[in-house]
PDB file of N, CA and C in Angstrom:
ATOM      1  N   UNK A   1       2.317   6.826 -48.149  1.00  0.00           N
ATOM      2  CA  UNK A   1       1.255   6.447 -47.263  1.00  0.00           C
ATOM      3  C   UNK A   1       1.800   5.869 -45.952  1.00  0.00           C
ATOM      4  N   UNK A   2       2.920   5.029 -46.367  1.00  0.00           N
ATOM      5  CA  UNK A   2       3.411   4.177 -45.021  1.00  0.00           C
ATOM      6  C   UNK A   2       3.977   5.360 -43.939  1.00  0.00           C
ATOM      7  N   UNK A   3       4.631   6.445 -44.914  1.00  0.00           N
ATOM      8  CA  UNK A   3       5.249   7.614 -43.217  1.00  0.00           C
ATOM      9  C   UNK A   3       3.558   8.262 -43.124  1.00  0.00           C
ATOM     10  N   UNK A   4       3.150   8.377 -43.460  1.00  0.00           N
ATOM     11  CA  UNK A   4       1.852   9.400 -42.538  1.00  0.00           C
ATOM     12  C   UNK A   4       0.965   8.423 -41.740  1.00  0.00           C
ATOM     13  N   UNK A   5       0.934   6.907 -42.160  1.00  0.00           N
ATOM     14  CA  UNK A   5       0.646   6.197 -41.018  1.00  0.00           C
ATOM     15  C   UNK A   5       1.283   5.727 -39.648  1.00  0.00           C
ATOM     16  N   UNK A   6       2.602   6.321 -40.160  1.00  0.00           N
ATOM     17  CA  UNK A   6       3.566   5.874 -39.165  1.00  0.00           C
ATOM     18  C   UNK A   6       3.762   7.020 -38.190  1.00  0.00           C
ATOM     19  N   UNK A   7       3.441   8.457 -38.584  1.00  0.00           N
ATOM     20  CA  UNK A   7       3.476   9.491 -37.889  1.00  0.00           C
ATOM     21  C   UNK A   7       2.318   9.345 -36.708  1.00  0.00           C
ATOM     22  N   UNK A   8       1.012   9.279 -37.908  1.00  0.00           N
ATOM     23  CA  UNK A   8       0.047   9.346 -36.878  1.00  0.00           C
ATOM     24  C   UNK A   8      -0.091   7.860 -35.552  1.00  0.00           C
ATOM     25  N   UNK A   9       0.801   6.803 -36.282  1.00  0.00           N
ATOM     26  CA  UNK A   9       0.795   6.036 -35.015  1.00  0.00           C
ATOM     27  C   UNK A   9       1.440   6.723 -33.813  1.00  0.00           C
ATOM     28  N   UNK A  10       2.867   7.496 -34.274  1.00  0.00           N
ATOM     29  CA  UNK A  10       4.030   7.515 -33.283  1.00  0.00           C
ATOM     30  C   UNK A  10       2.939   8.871 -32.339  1.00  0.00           C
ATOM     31  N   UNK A  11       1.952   9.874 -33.153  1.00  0.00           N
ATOM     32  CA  UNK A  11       1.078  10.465 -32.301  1.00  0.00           C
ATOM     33  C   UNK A  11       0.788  10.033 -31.244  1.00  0.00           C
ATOM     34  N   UNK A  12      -0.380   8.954 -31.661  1.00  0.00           N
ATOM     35  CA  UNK A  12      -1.531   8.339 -31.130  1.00  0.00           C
ATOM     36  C   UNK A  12      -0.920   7.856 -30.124  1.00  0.00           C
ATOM     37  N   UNK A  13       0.309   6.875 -30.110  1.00  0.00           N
ATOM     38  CA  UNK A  13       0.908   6.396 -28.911  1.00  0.00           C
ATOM     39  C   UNK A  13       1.276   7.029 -27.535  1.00  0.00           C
ATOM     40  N   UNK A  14       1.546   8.170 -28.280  1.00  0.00           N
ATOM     41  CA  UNK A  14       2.495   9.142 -27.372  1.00  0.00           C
ATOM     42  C   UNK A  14       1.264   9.884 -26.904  1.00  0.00           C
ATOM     43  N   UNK A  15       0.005  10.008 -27.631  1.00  0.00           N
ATOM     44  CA  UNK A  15      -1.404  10.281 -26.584  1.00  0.00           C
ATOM     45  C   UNK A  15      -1.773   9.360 -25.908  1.00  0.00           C
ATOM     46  N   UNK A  16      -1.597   7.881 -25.831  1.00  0.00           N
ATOM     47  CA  UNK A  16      -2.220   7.189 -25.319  1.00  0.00           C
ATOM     48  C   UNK A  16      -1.041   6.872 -24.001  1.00  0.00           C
ATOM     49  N   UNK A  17      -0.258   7.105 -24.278  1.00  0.00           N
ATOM     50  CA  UNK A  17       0.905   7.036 -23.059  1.00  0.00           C
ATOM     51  C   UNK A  17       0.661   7.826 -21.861  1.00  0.00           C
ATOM     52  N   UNK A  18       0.543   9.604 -22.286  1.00  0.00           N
ATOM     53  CA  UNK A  18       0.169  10.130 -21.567  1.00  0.00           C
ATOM     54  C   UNK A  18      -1.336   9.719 -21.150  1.00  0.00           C
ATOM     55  N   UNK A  19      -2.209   9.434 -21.896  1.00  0.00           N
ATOM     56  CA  UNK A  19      -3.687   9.500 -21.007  1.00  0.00           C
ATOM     57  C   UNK A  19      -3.991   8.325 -20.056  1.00  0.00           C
ATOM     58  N   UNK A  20      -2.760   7.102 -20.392  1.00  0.00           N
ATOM     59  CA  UNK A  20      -2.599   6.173 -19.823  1.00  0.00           C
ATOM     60  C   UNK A  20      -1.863   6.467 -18.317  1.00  0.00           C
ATOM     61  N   UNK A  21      -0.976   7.045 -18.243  1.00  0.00           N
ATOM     62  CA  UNK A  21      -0.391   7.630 -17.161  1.00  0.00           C
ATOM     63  C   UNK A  21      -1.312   8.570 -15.792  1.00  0.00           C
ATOM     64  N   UNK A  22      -1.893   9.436 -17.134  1.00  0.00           N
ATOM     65  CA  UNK A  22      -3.290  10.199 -16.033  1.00  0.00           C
ATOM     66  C   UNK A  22      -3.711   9.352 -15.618  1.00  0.00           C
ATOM     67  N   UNK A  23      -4.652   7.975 -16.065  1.00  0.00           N
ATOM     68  CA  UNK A  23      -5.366   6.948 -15.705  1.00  0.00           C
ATOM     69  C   UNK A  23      -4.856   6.520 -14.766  1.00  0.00           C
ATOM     70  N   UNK A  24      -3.877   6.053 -14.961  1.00  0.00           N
ATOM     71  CA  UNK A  24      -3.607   5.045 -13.317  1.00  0.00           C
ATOM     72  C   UNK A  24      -3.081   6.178 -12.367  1.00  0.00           C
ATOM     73  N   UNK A  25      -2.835   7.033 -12.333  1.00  0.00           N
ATOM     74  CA  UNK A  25      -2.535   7.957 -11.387  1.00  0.00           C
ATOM     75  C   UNK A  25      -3.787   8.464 -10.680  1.00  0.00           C
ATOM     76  N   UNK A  26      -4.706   8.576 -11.609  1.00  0.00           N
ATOM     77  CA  UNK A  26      -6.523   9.276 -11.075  1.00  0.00           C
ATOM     78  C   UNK A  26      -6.936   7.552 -10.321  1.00  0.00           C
ATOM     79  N   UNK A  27      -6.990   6.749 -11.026  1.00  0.00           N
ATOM     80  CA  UNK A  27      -7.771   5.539 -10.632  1.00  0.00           C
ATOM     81  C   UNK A  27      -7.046   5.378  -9.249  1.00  0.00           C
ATOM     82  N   UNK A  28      -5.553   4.661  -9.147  1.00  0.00           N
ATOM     83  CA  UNK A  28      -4.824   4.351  -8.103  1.00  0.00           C
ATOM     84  C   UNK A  28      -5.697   5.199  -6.684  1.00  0.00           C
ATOM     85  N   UNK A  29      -4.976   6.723  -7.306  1.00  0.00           N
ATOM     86  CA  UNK A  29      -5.780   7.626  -5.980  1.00  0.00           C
ATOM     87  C   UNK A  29      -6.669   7.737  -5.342  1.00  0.00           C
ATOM     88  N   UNK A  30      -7.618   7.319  -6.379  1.00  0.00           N
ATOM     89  CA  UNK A  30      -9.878   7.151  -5.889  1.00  0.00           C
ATOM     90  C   UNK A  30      -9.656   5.955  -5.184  1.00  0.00           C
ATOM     91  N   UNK A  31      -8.743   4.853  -5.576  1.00  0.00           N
ATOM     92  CA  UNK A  31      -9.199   3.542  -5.146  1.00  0.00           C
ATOM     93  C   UNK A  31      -8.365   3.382  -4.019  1.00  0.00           C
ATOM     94  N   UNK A  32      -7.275   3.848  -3.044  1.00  0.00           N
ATOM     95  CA  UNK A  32      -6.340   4.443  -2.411  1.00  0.00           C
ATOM     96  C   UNK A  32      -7.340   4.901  -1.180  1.00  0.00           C
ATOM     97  N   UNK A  33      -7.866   6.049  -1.632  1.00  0.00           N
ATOM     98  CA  UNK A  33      -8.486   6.648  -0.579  1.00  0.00           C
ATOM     99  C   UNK A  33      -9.633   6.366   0.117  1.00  0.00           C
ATOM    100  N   UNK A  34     -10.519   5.732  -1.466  1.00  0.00           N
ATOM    101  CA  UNK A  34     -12.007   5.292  -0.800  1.00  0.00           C
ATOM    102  C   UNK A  34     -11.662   3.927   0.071  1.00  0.00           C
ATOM    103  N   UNK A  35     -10.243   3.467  -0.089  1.00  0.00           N
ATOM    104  CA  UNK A  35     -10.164   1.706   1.022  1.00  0.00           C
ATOM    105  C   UNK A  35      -9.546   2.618   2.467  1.00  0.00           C
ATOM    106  N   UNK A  36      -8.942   3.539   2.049  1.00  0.00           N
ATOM    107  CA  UNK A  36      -8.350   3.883   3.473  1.00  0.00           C
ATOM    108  C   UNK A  36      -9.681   4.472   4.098  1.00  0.00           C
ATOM    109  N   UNK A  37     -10.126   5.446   3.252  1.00  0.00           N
ATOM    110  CA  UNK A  37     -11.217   6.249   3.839  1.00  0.00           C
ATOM    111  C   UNK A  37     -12.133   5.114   4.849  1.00  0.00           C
ATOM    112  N   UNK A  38     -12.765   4.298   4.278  1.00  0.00           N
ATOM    113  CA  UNK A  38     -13.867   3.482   4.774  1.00  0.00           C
ATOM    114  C   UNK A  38     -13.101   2.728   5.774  1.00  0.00           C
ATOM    115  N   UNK A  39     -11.643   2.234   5.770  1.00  0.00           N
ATOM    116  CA  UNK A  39     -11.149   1.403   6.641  1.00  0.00           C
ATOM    117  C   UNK A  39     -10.883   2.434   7.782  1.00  0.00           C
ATOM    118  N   UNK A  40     -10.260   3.839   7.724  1.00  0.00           N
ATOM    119  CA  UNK A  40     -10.339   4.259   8.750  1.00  0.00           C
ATOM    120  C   UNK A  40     -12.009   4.863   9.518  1.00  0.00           C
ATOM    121  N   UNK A  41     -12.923   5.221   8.737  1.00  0.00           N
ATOM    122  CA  UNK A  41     -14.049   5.079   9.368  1.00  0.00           C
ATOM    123  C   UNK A  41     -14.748   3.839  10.232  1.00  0.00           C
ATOM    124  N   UNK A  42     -14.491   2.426   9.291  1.00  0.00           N
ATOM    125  CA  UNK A  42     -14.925   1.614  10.485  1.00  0.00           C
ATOM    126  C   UNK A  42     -14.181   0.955  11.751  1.00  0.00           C
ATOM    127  N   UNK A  43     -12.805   1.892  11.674  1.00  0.00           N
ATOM    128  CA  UNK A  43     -11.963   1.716  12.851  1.00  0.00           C
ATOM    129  C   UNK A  43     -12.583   2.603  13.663  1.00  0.00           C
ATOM    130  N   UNK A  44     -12.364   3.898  12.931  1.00  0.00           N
ATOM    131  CA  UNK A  44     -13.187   5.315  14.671  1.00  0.00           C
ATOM    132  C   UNK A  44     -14.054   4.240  14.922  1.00  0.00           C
ATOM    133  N   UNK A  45     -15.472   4.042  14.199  1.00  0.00           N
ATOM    134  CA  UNK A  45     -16.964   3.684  15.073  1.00  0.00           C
ATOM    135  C   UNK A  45     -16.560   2.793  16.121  1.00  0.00           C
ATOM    136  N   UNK A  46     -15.627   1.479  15.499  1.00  0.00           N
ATOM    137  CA  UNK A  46     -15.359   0.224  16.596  1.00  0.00           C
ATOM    138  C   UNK A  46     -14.391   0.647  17.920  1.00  0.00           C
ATOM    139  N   UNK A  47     -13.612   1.634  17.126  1.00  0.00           N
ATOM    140  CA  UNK A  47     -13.032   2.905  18.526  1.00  0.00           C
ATOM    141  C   UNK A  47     -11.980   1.851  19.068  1.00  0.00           C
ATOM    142  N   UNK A  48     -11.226   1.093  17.782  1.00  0.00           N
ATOM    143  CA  UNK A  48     -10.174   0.539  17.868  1.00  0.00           C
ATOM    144  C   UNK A  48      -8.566   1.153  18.186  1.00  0.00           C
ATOM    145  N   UNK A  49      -7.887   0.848  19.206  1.00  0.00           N
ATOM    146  CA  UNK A  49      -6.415   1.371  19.005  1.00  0.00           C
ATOM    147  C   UNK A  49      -5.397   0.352  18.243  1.00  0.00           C
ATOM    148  N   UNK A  50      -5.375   0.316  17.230  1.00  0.00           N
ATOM    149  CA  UNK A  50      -4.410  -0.401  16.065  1.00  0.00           C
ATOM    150  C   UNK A  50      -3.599  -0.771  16.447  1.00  0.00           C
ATOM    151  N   UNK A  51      -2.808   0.653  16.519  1.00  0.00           N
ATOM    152  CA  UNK A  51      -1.466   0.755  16.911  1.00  0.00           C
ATOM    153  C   UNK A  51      -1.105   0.687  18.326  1.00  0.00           C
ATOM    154  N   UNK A  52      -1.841   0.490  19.342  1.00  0.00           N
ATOM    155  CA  UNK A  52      -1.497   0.205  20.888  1.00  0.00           C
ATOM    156  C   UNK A  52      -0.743   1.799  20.872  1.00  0.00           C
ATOM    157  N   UNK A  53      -1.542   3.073  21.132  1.00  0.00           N
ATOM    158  CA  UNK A  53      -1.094   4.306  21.406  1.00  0.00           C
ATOM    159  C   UNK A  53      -1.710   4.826  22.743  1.00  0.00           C
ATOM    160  N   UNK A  54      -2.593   4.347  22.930  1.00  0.00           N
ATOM    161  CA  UNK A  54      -3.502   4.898  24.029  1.00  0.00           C
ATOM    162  C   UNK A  54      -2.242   4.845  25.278  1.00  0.00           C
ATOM    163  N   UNK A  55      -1.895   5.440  26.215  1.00  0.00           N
ATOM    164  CA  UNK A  55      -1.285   5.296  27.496  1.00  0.00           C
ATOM    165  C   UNK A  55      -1.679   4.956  28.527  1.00  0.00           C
ATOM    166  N   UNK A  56      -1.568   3.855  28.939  1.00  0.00           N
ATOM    167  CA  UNK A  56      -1.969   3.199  29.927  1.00  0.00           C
ATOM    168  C   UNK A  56      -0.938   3.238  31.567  1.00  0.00           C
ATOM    169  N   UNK A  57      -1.602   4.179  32.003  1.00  0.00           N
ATOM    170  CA  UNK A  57      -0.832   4.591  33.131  1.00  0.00           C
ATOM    171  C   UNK A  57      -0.464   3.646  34.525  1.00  0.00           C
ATOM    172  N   UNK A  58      -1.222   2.288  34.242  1.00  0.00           N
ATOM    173  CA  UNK A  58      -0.572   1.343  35.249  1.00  0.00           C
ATOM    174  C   UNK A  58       0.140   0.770  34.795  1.00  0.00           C
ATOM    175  N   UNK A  59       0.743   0.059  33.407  1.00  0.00           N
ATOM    176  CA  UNK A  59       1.913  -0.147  33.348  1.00  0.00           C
ATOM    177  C   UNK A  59       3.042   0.319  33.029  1.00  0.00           C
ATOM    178  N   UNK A  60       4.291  -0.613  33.527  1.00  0.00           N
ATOM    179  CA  UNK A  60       5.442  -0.016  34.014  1.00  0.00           C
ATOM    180  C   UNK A  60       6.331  -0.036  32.488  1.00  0.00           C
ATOM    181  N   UNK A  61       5.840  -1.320  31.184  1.00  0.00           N
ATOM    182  CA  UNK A  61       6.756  -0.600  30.485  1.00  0.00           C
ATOM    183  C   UNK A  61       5.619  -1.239  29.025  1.00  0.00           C
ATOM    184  N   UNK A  62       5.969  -0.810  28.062  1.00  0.00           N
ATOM    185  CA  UNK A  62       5.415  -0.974  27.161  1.00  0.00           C
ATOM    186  C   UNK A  62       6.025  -1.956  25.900  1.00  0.00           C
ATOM    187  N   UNK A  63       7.084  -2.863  26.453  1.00  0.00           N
ATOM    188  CA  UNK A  63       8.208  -3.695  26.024  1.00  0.00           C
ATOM    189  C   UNK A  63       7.601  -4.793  25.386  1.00  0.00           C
ATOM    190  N   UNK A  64       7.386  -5.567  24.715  1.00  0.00           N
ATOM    191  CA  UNK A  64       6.797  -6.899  24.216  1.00  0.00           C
ATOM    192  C   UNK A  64       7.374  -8.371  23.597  1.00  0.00           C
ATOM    193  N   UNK A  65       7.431  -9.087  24.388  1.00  0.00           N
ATOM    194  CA  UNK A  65       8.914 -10.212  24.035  1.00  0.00           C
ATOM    195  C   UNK A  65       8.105 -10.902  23.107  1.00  0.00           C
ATOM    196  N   UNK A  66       8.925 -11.341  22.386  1.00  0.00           N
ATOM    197  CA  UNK A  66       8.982 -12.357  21.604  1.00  0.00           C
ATOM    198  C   UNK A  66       9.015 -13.818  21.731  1.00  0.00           C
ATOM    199  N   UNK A  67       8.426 -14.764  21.495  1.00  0.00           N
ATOM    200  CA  UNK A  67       8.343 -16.151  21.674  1.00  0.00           C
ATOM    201  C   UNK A  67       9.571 -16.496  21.667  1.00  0.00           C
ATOM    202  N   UNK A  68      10.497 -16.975  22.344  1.00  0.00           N
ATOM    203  CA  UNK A  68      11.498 -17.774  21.892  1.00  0.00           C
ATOM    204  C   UNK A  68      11.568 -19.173  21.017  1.00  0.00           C
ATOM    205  N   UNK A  69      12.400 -19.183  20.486  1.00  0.00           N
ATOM    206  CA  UNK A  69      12.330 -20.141  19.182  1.00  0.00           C
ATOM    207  C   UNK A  69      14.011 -21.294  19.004  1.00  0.00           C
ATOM    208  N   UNK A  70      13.920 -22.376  18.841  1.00  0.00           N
ATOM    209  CA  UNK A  70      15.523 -23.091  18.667  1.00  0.00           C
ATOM    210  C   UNK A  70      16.419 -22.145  17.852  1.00  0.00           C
ATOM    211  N   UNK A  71      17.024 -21.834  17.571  1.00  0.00           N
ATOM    212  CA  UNK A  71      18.484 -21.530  16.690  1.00  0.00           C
ATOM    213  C   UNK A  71      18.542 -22.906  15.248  1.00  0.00           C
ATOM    214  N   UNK A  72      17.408 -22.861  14.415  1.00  0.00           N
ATOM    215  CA  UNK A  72      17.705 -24.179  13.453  1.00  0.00           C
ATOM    216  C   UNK A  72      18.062 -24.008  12.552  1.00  0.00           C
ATOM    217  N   UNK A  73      19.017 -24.782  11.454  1.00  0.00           N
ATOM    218  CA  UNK A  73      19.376 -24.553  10.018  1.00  0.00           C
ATOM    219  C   UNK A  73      18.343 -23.862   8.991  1.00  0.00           C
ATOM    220  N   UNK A  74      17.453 -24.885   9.720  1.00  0.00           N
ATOM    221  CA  UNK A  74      16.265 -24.427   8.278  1.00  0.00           C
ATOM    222  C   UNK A  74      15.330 -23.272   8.903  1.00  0.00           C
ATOM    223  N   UNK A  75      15.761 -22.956   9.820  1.00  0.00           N
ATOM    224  CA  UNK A  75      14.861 -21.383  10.197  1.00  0.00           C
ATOM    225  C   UNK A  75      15.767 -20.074   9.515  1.00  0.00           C
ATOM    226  N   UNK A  76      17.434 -20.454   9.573  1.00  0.00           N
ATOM    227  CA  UNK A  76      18.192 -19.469   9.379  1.00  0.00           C
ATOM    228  C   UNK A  76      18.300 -19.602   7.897  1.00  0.00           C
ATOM    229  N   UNK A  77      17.786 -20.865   7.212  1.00  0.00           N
ATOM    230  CA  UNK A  77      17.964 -20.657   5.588  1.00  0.00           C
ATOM    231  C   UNK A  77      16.721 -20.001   4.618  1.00  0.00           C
ATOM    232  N   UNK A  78      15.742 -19.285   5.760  1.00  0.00           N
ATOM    233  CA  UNK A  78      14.549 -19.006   5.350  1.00  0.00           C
ATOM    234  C   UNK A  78      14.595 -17.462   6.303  1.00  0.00           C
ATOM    235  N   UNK A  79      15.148 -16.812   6.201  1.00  0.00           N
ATOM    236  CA  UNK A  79      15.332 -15.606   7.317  1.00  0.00           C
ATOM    237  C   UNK A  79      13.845 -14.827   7.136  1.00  0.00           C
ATOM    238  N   UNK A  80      13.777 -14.349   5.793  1.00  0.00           N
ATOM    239  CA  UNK A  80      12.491 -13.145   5.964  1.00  0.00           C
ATOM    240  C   UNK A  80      11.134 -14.206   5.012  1.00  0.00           C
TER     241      UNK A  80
END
């Protein structure tokens, strides 16, 4: 009795592995697309440039400085 319960576990697992795998691969994707989907729709309407792509032909460069900041121990012991 104990090997034919033990078979049909080592089955069942090895179905539930795979259908587990489909699952988050199907779910991930729906839930993936419907946040991008809707996030890039209510970007077109607001007719946002995100990414600063648009070309703006009066200026001369598109360069962007950075705040300058001290050189401190405890900034460099905390890098990222």
């Amino acid at each position: 009795m104990k090997k034919i319960f033990s078979a049909m576990k080592r089955i069942w697992m090895l179905f539930a592995q795979k259908l587990g795998k489909i699952n988050s691969i199907l779910l991930l994707s729906i839930v993936y697309f419907v946040i991008i989907g809707i996030m890039s729709l209510v970007v077109r309407i607001l007719r946002k440039d995100l990414l600063h792509k648009k070309i703006d032909p009066v200026r001369t460069s598109y360069w962007q400085n950075r705040p300058s900041s001290e050189p401190t121990l405890e900034r460099h012991k905390f890098q990222f």
